[in-house]
PDB file of N, CA and C in Angstrom:
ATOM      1  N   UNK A   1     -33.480   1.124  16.162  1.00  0.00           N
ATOM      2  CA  UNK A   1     -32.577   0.410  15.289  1.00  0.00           C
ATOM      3  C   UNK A   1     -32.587   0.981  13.874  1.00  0.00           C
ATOM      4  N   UNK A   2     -33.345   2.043  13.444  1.00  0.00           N
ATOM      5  CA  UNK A   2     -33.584   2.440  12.277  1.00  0.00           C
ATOM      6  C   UNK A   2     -32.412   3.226  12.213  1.00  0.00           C
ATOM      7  N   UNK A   3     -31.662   3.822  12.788  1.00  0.00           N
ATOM      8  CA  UNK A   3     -30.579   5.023  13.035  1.00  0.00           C
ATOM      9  C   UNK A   3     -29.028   4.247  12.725  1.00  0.00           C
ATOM     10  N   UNK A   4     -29.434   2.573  12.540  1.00  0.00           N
ATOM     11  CA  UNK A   4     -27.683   1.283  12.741  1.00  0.00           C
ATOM     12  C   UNK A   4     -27.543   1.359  10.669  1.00  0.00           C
ATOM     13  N   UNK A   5     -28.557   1.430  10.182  1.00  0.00           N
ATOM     14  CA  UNK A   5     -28.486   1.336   8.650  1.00  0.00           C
ATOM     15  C   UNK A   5     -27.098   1.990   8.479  1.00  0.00           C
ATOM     16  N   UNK A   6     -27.223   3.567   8.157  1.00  0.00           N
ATOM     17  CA  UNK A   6     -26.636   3.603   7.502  1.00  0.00           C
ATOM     18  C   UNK A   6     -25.444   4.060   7.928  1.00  0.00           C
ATOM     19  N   UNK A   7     -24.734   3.792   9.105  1.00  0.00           N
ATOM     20  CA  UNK A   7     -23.141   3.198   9.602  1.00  0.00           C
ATOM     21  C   UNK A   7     -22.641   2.551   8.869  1.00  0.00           C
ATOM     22  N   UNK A   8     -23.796   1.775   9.308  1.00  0.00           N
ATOM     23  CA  UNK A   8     -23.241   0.661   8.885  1.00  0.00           C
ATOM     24  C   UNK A   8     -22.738   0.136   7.070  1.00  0.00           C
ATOM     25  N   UNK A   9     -23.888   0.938   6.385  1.00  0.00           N
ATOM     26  CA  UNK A   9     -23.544   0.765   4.674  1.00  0.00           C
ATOM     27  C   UNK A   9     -21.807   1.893   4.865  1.00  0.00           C
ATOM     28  N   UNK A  10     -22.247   2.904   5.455  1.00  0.00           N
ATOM     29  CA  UNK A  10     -20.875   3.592   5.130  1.00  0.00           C
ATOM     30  C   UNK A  10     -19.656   2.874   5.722  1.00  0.00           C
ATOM     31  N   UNK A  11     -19.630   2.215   7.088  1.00  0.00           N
ATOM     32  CA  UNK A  11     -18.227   1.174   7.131  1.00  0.00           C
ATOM     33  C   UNK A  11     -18.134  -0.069   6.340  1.00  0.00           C
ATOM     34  N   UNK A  12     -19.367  -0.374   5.242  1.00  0.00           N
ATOM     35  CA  UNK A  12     -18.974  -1.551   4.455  1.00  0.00           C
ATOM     36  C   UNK A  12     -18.132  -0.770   3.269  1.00  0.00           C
ATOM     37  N   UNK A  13     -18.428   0.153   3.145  1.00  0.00           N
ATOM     38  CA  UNK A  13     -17.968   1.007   1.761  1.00  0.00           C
ATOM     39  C   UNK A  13     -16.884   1.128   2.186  1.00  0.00           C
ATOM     40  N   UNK A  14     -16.631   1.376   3.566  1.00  0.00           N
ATOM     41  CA  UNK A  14     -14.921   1.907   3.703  1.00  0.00           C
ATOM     42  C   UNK A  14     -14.287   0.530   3.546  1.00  0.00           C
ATOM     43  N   UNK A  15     -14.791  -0.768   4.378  1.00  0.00           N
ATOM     44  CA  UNK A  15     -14.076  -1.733   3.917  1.00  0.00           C
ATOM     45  C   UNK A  15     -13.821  -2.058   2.919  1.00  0.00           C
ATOM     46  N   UNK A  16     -14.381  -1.831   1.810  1.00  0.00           N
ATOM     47  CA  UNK A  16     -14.528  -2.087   0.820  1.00  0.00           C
ATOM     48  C   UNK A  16     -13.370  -1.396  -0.646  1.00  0.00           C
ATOM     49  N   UNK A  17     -13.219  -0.232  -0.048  1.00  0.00           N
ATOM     50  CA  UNK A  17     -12.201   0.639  -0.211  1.00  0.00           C
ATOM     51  C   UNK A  17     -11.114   0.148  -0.304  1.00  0.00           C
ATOM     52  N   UNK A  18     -10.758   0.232   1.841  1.00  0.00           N
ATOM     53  CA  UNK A  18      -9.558  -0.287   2.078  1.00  0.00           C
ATOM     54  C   UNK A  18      -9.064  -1.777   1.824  1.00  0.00           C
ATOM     55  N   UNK A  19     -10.394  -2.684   1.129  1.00  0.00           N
ATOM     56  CA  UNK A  19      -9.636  -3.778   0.166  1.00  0.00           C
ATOM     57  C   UNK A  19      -9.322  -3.607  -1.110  1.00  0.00           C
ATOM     58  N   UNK A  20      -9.625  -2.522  -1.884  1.00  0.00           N
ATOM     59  CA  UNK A  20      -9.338  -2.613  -3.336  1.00  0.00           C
ATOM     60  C   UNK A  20      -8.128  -1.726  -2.934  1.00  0.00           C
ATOM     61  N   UNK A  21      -7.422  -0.564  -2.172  1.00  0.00           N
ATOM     62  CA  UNK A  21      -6.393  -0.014  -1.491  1.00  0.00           C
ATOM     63  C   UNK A  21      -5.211  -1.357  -1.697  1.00  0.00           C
ATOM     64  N   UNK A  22      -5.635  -2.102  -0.981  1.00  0.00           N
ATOM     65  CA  UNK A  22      -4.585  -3.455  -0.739  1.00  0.00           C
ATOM     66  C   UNK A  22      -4.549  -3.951  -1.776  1.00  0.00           C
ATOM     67  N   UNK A  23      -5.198  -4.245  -2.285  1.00  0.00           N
ATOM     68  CA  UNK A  23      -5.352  -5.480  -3.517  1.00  0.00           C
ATOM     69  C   UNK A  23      -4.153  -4.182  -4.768  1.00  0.00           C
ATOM     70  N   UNK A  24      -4.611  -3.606  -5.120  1.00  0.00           N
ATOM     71  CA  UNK A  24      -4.205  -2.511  -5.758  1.00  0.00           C
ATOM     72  C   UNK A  24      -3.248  -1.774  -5.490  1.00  0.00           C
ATOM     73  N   UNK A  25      -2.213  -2.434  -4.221  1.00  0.00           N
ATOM     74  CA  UNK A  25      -1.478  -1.499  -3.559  1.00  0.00           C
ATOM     75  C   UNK A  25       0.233  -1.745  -4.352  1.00  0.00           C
ATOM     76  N   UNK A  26       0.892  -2.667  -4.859  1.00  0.00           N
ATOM     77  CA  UNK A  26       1.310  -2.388  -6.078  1.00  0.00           C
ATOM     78  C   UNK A  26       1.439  -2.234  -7.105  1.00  0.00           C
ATOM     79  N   UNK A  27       0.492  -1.595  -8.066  1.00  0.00           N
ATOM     80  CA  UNK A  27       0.242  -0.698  -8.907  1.00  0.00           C
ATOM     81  C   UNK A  27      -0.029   0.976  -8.485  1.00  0.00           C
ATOM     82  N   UNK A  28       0.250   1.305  -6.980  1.00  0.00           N
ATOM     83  CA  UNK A  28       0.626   2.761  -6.288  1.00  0.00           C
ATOM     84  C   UNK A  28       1.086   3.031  -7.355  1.00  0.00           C
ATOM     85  N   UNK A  29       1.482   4.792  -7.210  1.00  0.00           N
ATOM     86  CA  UNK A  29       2.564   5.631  -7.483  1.00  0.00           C
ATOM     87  C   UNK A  29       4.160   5.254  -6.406  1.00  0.00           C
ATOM     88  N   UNK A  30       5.087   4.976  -6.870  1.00  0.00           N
ATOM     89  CA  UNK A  30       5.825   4.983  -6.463  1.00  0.00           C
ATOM     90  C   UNK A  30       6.469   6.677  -5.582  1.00  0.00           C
ATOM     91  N   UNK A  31       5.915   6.954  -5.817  1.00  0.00           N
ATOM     92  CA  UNK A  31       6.565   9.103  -5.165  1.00  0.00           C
ATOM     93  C   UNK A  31       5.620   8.590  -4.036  1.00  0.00           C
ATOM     94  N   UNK A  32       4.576   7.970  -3.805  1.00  0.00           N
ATOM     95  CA  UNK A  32       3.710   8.017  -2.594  1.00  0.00           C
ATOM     96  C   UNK A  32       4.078   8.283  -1.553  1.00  0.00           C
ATOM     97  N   UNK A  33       4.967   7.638  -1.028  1.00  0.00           N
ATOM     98  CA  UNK A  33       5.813   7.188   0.085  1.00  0.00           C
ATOM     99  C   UNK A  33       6.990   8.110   0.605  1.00  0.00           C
ATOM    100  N   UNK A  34       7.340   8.832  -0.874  1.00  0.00           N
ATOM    101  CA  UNK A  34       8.570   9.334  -0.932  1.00  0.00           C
ATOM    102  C   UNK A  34       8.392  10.548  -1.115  1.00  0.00           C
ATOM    103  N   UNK A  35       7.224  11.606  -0.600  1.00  0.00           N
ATOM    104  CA  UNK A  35       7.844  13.154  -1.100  1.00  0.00           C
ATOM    105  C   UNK A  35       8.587  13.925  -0.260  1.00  0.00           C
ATOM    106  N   UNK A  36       8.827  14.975  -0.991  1.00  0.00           N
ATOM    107  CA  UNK A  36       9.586  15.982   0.156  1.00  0.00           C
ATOM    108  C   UNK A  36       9.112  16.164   1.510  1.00  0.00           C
ATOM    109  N   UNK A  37       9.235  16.253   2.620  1.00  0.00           N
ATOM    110  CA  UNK A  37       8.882  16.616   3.904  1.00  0.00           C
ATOM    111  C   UNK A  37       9.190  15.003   4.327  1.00  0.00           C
ATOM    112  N   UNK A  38       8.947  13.409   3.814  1.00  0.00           N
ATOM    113  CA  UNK A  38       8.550  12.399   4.253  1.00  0.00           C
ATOM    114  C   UNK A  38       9.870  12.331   5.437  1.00  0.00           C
ATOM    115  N   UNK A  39      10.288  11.486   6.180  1.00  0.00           N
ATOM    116  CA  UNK A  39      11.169  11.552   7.730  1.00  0.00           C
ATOM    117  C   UNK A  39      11.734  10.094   7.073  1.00  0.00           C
ATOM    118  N   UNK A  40      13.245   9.613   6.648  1.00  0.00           N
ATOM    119  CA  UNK A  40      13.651   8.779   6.212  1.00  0.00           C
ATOM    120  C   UNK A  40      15.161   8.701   6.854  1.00  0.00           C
ATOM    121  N   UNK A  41      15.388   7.456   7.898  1.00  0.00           N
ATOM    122  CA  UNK A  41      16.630   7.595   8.426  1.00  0.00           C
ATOM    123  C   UNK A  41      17.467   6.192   8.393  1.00  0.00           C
ATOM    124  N   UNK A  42      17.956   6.000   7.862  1.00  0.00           N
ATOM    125  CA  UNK A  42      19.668   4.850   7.579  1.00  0.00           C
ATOM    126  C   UNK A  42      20.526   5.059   8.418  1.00  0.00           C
ATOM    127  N   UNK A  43      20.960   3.994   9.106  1.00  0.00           N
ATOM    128  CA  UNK A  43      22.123   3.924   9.910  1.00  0.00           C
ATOM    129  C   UNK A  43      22.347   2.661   9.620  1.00  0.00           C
ATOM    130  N   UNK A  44      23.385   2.201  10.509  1.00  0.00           N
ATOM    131  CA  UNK A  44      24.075   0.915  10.069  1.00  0.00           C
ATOM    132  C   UNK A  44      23.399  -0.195  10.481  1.00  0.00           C
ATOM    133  N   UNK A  45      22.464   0.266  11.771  1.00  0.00           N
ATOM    134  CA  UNK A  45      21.635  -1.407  11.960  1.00  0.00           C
ATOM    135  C   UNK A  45      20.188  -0.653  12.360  1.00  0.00           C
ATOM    136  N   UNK A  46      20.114   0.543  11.931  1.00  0.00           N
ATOM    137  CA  UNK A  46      18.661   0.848  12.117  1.00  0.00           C
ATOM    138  C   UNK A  46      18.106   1.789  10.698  1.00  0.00           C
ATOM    139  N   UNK A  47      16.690   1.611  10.448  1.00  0.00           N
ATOM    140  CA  UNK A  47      16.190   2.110   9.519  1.00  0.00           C
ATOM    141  C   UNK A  47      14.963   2.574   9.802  1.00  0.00           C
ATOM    142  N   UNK A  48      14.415   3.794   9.946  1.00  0.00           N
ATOM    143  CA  UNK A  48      13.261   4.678   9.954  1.00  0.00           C
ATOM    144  C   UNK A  48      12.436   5.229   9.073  1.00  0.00           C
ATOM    145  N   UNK A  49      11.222   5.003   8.386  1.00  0.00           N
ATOM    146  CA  UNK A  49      10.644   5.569   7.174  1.00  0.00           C
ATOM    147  C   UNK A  49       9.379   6.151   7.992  1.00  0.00           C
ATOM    148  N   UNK A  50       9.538   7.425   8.269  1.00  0.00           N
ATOM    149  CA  UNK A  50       8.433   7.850   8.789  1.00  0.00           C
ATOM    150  C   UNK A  50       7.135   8.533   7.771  1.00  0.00           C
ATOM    151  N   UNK A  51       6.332   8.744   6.718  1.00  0.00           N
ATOM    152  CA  UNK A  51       5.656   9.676   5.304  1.00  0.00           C
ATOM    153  C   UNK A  51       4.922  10.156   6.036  1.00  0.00           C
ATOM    154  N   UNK A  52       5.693  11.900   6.534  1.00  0.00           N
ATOM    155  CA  UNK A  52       4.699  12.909   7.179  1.00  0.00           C
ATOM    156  C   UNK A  52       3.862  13.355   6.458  1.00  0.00           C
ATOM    157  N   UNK A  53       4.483  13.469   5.535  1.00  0.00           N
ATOM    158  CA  UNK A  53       3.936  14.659   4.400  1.00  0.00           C
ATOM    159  C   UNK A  53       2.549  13.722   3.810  1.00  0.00           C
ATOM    160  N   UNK A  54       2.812  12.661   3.030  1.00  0.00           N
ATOM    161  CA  UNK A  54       1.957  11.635   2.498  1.00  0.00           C
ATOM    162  C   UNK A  54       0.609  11.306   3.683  1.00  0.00           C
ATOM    163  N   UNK A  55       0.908  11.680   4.723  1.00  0.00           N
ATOM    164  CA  UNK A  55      -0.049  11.133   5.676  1.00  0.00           C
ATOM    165  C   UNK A  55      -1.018  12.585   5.949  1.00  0.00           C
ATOM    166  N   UNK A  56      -0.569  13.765   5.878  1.00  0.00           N
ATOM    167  CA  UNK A  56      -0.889  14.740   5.951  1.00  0.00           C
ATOM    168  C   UNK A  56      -2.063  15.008   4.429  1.00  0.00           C
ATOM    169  N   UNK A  57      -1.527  14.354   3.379  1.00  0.00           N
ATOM    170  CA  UNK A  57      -2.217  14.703   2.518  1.00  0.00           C
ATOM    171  C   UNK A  57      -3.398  13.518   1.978  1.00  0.00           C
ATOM    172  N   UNK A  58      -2.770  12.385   2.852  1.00  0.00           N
ATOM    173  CA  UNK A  58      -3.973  11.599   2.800  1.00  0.00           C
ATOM    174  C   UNK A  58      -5.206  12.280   3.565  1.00  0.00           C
ATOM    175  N   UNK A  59      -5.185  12.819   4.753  1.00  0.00           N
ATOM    176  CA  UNK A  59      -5.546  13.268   6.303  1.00  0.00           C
ATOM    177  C   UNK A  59      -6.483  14.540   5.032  1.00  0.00           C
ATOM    178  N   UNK A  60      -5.904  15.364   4.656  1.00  0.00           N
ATOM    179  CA  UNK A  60      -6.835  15.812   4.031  1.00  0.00           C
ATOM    180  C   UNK A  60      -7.495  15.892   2.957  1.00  0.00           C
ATOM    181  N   UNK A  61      -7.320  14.719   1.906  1.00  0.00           N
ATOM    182  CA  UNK A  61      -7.855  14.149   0.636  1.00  0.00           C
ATOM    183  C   UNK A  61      -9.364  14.018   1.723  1.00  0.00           C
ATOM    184  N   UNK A  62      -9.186  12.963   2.767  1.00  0.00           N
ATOM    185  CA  UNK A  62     -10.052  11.917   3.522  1.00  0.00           C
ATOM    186  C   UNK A  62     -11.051  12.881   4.129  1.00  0.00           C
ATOM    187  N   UNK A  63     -10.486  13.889   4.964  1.00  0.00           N
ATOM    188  CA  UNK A  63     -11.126  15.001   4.773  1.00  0.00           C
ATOM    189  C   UNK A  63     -12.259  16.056   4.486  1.00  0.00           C
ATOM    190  N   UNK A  64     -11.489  15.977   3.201  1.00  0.00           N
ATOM    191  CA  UNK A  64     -12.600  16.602   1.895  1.00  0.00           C
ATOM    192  C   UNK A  64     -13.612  15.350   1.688  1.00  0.00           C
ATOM    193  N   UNK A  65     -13.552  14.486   1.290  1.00  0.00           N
ATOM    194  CA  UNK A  65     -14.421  13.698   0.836  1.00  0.00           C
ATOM    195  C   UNK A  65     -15.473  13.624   2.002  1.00  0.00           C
ATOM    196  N   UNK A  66     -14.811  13.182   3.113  1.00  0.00           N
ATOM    197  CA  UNK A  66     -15.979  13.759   4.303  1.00  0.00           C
ATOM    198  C   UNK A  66     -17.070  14.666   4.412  1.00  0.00           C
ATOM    199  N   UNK A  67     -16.111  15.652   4.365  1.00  0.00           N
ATOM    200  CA  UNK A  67     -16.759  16.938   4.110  1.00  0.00           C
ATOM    201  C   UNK A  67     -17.679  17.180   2.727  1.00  0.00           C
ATOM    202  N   UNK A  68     -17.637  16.557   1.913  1.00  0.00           N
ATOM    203  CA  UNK A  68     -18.461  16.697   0.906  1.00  0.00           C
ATOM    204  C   UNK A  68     -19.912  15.789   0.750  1.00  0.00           C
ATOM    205  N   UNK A  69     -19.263  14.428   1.703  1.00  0.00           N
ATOM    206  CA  UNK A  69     -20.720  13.693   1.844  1.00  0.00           C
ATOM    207  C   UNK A  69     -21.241  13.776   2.898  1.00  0.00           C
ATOM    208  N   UNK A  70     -20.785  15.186   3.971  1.00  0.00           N
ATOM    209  CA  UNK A  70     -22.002  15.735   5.092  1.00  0.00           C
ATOM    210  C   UNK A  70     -22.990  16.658   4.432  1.00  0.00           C
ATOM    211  N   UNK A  71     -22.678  17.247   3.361  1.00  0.00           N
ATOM    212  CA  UNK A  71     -23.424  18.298   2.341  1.00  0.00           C
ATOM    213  C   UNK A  71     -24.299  17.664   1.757  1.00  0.00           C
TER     214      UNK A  71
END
């Protein structure tokens, strides 16, 4: 059981994160959602917002930081 520690501190930290994320989530950047590459489709009774690009660069912000606290 000595090996459950520190999961476990690192998924409180992520929760912890992904509540100040929310709490904090309008005061974003507004471009977040919206850069070039993002997949955005209007029609008359359907609407699609797909953020490739934004998800891609979350994917590797998340990443790096990974990668920096296996070092």
């Amino acid at each position: 059981m000595n090996g459950l520690g520190r999961p476990l501190i690192v998924m409180g930290l992520l929760l912890v994160a992904a509540g100040l994320v929310v709490s904090f989530a309008p005061k974003l950047p507004t471009w977040l959602g919206r850069l070039p590459g993002d997949i955005s489709i209007k029609r008359d009774n359907f609407s699609l917002h797909f953020p490739l690009v934004t998800c891609l660069i979350i994917s590797a912000i998340i990443s790096l930081i990974m990668w920096l606290l296996r070092k």
